[in-house]
Every structure is written in C-alpha cells, then in structure tokens.
PDB file of N, CA and C in Angstrom:
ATOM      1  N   UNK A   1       0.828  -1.203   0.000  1.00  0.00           N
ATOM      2  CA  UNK A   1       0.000   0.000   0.000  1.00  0.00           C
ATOM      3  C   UNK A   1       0.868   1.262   0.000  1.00  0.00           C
ATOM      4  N   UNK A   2       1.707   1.686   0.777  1.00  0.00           N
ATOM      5  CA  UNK A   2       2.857   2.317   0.740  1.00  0.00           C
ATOM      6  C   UNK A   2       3.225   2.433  -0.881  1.00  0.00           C
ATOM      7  N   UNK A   3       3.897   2.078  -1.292  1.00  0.00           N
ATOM      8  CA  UNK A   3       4.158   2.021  -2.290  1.00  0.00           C
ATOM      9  C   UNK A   3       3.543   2.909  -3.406  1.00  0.00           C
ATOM     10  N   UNK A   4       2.308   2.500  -3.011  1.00  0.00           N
ATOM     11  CA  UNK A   4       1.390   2.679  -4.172  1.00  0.00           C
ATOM     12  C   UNK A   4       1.101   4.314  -3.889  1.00  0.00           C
ATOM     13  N   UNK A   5       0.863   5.136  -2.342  1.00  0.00           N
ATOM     14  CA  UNK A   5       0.955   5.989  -2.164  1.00  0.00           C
ATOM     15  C   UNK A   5       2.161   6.329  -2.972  1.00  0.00           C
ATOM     16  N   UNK A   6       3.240   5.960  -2.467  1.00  0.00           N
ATOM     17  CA  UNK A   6       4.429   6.604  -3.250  1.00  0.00           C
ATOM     18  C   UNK A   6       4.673   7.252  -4.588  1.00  0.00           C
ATOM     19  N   UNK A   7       4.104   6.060  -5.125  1.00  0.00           N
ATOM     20  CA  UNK A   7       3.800   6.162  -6.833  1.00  0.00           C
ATOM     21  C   UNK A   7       2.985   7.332  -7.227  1.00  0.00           C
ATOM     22  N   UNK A   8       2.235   7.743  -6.206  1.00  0.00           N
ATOM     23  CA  UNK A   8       1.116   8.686  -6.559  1.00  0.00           C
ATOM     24  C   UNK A   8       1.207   9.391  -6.110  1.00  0.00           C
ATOM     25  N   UNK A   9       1.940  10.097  -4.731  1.00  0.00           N
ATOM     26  CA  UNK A   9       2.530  11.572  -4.967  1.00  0.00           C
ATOM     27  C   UNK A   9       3.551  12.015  -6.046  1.00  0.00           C
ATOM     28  N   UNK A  10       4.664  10.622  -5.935  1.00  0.00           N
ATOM     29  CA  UNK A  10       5.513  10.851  -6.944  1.00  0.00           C
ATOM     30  C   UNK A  10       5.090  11.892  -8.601  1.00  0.00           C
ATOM     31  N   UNK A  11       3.885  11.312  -9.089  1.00  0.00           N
ATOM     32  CA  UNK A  11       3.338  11.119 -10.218  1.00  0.00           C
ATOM     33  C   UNK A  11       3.109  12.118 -10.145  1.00  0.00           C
ATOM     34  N   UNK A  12       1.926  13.131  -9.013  1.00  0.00           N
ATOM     35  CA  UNK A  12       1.386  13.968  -9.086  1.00  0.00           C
ATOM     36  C   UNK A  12       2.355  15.346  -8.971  1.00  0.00           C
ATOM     37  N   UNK A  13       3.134  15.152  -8.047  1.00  0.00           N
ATOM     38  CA  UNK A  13       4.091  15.964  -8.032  1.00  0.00           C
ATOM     39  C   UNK A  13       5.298  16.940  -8.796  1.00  0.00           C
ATOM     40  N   UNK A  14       5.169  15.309 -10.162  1.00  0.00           N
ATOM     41  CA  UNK A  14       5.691  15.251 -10.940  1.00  0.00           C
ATOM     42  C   UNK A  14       5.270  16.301 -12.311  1.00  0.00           C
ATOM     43  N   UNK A  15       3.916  15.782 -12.335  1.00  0.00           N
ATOM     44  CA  UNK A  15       2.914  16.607 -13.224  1.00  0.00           C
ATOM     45  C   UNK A  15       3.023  17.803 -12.857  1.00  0.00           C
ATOM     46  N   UNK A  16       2.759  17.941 -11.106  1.00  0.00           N
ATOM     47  CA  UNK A  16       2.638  19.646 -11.272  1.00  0.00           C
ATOM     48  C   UNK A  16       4.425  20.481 -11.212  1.00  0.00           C
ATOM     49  N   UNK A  17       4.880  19.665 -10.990  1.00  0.00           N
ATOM     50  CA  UNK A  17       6.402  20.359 -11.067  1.00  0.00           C
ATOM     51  C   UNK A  17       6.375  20.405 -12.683  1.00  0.00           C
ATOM     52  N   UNK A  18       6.276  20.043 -13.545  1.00  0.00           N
ATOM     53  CA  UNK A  18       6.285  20.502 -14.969  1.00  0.00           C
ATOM     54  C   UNK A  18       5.292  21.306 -15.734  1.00  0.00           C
ATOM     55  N   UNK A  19       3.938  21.609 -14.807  1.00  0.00           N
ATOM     56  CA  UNK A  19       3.105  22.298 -14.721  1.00  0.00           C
ATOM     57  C   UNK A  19       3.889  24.205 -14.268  1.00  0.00           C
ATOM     58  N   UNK A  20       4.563  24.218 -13.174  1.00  0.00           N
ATOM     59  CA  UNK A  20       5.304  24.917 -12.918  1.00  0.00           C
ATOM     60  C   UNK A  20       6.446  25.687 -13.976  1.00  0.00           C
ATOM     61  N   UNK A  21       6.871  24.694 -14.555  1.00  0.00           N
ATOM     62  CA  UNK A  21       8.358  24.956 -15.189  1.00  0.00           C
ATOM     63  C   UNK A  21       7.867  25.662 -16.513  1.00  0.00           C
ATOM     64  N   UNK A  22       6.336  25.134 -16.691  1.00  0.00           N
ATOM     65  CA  UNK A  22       5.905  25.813 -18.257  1.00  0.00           C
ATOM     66  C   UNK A  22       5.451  27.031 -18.273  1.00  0.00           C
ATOM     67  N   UNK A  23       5.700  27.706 -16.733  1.00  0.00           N
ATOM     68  CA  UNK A  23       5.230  28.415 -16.130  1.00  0.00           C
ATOM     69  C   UNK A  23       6.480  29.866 -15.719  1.00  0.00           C
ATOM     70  N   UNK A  24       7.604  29.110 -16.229  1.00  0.00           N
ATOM     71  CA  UNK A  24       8.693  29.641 -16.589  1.00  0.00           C
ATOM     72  C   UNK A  24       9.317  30.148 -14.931  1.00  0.00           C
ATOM     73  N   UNK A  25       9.135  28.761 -14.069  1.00  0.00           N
ATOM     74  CA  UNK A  25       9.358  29.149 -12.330  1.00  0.00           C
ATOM     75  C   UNK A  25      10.147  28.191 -12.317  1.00  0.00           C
ATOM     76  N   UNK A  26      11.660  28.520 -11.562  1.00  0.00           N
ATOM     77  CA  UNK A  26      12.479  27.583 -10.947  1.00  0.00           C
ATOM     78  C   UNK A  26      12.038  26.842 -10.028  1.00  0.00           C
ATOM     79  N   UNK A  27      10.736  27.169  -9.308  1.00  0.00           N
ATOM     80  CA  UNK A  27      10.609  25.959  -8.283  1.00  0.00           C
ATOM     81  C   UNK A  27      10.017  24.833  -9.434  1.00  0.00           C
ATOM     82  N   UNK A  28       9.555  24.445 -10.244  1.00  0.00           N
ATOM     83  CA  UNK A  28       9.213  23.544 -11.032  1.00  0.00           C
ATOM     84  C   UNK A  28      10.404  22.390 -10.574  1.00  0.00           C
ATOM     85  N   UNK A  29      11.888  22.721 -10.915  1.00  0.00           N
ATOM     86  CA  UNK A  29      12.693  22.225 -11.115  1.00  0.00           C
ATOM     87  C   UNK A  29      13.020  21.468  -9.414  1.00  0.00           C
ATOM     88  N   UNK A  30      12.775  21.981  -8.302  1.00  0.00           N
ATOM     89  CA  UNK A  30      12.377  21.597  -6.980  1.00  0.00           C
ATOM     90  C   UNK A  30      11.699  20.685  -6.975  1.00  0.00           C
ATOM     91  N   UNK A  31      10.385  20.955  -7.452  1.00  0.00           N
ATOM     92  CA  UNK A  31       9.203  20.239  -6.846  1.00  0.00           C
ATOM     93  C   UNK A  31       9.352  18.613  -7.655  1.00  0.00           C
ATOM     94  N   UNK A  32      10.316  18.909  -8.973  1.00  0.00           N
ATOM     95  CA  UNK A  32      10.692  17.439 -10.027  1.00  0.00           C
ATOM     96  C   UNK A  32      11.561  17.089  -8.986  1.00  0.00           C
ATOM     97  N   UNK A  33      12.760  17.277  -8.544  1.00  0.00           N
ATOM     98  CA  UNK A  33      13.820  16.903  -7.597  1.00  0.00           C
ATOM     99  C   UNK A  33      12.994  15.958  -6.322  1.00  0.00           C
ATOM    100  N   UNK A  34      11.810  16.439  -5.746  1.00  0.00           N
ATOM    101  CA  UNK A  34      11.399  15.923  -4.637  1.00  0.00           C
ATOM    102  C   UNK A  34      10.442  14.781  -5.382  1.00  0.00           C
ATOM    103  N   UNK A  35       9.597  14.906  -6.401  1.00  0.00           N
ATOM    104  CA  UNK A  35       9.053  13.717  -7.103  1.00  0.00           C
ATOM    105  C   UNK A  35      10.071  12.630  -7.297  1.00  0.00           C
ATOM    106  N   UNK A  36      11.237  12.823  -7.785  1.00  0.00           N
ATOM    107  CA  UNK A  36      12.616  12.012  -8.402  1.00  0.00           C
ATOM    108  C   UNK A  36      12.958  11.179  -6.890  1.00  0.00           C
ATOM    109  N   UNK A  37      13.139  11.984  -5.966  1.00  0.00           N
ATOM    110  CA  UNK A  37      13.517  11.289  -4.694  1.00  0.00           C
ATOM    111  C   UNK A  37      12.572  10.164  -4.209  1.00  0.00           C
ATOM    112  N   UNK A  38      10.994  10.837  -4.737  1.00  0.00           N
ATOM    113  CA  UNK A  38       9.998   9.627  -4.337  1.00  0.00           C
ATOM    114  C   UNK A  38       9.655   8.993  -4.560  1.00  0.00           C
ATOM    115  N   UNK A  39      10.330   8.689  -6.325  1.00  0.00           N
ATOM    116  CA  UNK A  39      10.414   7.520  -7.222  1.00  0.00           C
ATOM    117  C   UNK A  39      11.510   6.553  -7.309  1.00  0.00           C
ATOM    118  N   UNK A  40      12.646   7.151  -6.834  1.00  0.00           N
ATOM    119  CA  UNK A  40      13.990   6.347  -6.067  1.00  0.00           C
ATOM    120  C   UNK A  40      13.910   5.652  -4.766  1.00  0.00           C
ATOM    121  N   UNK A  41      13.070   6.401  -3.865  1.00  0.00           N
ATOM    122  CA  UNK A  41      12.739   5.148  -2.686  1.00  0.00           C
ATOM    123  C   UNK A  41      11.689   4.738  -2.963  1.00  0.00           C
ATOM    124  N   UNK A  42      10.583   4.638  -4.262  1.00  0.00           N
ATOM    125  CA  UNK A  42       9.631   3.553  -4.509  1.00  0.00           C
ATOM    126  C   UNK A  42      10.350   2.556  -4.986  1.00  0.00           C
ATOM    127  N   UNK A  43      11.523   2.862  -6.163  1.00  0.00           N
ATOM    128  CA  UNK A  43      12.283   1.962  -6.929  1.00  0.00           C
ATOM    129  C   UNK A  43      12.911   0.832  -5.826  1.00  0.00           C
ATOM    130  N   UNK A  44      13.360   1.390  -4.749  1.00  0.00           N
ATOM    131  CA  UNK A  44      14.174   0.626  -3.797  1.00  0.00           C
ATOM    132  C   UNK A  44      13.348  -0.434  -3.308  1.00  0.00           C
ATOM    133  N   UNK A  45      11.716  -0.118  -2.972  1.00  0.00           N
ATOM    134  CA  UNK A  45      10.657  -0.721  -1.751  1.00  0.00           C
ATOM    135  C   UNK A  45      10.906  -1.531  -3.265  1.00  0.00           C
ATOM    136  N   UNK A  46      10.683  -1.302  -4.943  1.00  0.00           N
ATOM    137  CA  UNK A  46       9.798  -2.344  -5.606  1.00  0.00           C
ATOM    138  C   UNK A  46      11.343  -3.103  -5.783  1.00  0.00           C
ATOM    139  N   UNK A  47      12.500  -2.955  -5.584  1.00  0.00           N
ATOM    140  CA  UNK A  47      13.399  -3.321  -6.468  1.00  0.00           C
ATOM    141  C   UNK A  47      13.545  -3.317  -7.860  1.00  0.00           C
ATOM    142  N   UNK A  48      13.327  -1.941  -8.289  1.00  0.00           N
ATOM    143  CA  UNK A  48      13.397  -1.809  -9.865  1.00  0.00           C
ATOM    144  C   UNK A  48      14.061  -0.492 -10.237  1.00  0.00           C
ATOM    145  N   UNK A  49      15.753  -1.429 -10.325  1.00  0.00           N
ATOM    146  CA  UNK A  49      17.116  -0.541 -10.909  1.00  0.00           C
ATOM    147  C   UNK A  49      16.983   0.122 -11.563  1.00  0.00           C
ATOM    148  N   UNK A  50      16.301   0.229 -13.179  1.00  0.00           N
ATOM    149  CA  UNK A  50      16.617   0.759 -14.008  1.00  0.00           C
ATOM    150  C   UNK A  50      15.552   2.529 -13.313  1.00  0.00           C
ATOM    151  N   UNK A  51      14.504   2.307 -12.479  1.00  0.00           N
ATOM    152  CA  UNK A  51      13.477   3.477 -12.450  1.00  0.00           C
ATOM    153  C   UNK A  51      14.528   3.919 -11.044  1.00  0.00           C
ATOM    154  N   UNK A  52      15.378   3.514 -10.462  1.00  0.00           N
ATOM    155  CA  UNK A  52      16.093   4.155  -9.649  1.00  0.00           C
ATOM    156  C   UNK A  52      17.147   4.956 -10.341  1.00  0.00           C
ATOM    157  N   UNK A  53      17.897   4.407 -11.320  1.00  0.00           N
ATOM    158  CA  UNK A  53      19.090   4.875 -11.852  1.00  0.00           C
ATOM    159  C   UNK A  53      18.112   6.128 -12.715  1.00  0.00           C
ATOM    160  N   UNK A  54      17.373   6.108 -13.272  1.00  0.00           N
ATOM    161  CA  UNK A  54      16.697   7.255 -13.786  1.00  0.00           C
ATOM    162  C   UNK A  54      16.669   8.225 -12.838  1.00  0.00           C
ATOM    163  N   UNK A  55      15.717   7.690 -11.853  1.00  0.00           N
ATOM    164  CA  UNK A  55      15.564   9.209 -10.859  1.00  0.00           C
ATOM    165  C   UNK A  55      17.120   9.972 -10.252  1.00  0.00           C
ATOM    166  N   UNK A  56      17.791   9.145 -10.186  1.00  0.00           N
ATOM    167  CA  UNK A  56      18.949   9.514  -9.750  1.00  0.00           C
ATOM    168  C   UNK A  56      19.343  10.466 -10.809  1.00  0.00           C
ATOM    169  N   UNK A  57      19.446  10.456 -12.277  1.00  0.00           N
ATOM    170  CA  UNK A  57      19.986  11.349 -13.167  1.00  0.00           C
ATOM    171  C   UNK A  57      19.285  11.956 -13.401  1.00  0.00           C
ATOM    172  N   UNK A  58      17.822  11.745 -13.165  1.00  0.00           N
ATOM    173  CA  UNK A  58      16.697  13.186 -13.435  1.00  0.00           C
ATOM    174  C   UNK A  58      17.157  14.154 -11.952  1.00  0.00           C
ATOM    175  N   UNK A  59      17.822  13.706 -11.276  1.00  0.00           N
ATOM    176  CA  UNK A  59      17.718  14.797 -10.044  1.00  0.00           C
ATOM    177  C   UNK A  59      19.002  15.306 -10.532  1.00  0.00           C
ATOM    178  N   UNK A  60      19.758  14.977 -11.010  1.00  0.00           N
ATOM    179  CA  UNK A  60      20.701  15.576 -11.190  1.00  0.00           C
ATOM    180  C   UNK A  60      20.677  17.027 -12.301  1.00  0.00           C
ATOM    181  N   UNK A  61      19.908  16.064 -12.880  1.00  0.00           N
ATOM    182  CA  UNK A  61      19.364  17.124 -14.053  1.00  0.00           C
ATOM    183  C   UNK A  61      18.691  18.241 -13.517  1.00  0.00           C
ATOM    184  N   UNK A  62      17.521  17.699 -12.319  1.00  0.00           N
ATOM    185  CA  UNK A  62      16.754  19.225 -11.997  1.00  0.00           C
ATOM    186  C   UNK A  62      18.055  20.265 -11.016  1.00  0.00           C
ATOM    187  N   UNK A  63      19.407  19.806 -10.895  1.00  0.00           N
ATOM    188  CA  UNK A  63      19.891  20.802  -9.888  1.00  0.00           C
ATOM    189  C   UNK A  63      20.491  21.046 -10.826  1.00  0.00           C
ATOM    190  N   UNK A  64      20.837  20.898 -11.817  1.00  0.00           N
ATOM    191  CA  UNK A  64      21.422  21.749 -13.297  1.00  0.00           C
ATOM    192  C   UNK A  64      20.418  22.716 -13.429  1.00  0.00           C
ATOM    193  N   UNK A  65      19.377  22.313 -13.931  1.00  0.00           N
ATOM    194  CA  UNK A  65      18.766  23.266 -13.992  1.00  0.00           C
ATOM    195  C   UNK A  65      18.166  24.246 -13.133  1.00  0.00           C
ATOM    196  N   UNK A  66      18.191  24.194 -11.574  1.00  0.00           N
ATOM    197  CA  UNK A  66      18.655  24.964 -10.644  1.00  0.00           C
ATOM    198  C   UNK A  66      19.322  25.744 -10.846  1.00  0.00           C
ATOM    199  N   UNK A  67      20.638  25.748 -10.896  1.00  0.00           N
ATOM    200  CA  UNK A  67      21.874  25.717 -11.065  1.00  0.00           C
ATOM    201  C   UNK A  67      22.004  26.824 -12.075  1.00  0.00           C
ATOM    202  N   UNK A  68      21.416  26.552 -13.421  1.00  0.00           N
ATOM    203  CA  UNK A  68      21.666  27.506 -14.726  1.00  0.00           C
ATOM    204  C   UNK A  68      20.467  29.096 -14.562  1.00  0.00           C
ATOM    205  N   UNK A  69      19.170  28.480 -13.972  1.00  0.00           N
ATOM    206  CA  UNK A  69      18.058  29.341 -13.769  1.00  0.00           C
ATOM    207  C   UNK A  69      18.245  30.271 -13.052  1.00  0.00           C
ATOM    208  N   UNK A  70      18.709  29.791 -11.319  1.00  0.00           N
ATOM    209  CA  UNK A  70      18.539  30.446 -10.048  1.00  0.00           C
ATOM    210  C   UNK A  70      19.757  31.369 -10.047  1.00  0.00           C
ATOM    211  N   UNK A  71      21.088  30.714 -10.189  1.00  0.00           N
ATOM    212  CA  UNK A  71      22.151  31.235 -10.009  1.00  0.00           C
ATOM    213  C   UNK A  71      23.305  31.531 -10.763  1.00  0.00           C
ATOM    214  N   UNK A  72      23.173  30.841 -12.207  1.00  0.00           N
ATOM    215  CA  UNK A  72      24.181  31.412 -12.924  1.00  0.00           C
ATOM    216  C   UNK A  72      23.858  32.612 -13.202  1.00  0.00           C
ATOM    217  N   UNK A  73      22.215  32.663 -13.702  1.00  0.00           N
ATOM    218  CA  UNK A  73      21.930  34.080 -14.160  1.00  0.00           C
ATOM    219  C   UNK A  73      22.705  35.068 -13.186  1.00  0.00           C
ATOM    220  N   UNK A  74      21.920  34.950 -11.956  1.00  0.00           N
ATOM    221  CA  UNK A  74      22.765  36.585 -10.802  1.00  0.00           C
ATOM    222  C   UNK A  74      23.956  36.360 -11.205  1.00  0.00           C
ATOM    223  N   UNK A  75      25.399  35.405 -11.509  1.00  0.00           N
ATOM    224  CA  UNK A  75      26.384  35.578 -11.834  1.00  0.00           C
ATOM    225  C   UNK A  75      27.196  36.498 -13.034  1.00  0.00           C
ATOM    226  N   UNK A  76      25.967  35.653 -13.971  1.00  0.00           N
ATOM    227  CA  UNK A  76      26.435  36.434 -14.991  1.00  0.00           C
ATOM    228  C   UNK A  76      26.144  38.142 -15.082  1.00  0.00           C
TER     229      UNK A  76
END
C-alpha cells in the first residue's frame, strides 16, 4: 500500500512540477527533484534498478537546472 501511495505523490508531483516549469518558475525544477527522490525510494521498496538509476539522473538534471536558472543568471 505504501508504495502505491508513493507512486502517486511521486506522479502527481511530478505533473505539477512541470506544470510549474511551463510556467517559466524555478521551483518547477524543486518540486521534479522531490518527485525524483519519491520515485527512487519507490524503486528501492519495488526493487526496480533501471526506475532508480533514472531518478537519480533526473535529479541531477533538476539541480542543473537549478543551477543555470537560479544562479548562474545573478552571476552572470
């Protein structure tokens, strides 16, 4: 049952974090990071590598894009 919760904030979270981003808001890129985390400890409860190794490089991806949005801009 767990799980299945999991799957379904994950999902939803997911949706609206890209709901966000089309929205042209860095938290989009947050709210994907915290979906990604909740699809990496579903991956773990189901044992299924390949949807862990994803979330792992989609999070990486959303702190790039953190990264380029939030703070390179003030740099540059």
């Amino acid at each position: 049952m767990i799980s299945q919760v999991l799957g379904w904030i994950g999902t939803s979270l997911f949706v609206y974090g890209v709901w966000v981003l089309g929205d042209k808001k860095v938290a989009g890129f947050y709210i994907n990071a915290i979906a990604n985390l909740l699809y990496a400890y579903h991956s773990i409860i189901m044992r299924n590598h390949p949807l862990y190794w994803l979330s792992i490089f989609l999070i990486i991806i959303n702190l790039r894009g953190i990264y380029l949005w939030q703070f390179k801009e003030k740099n540059s």
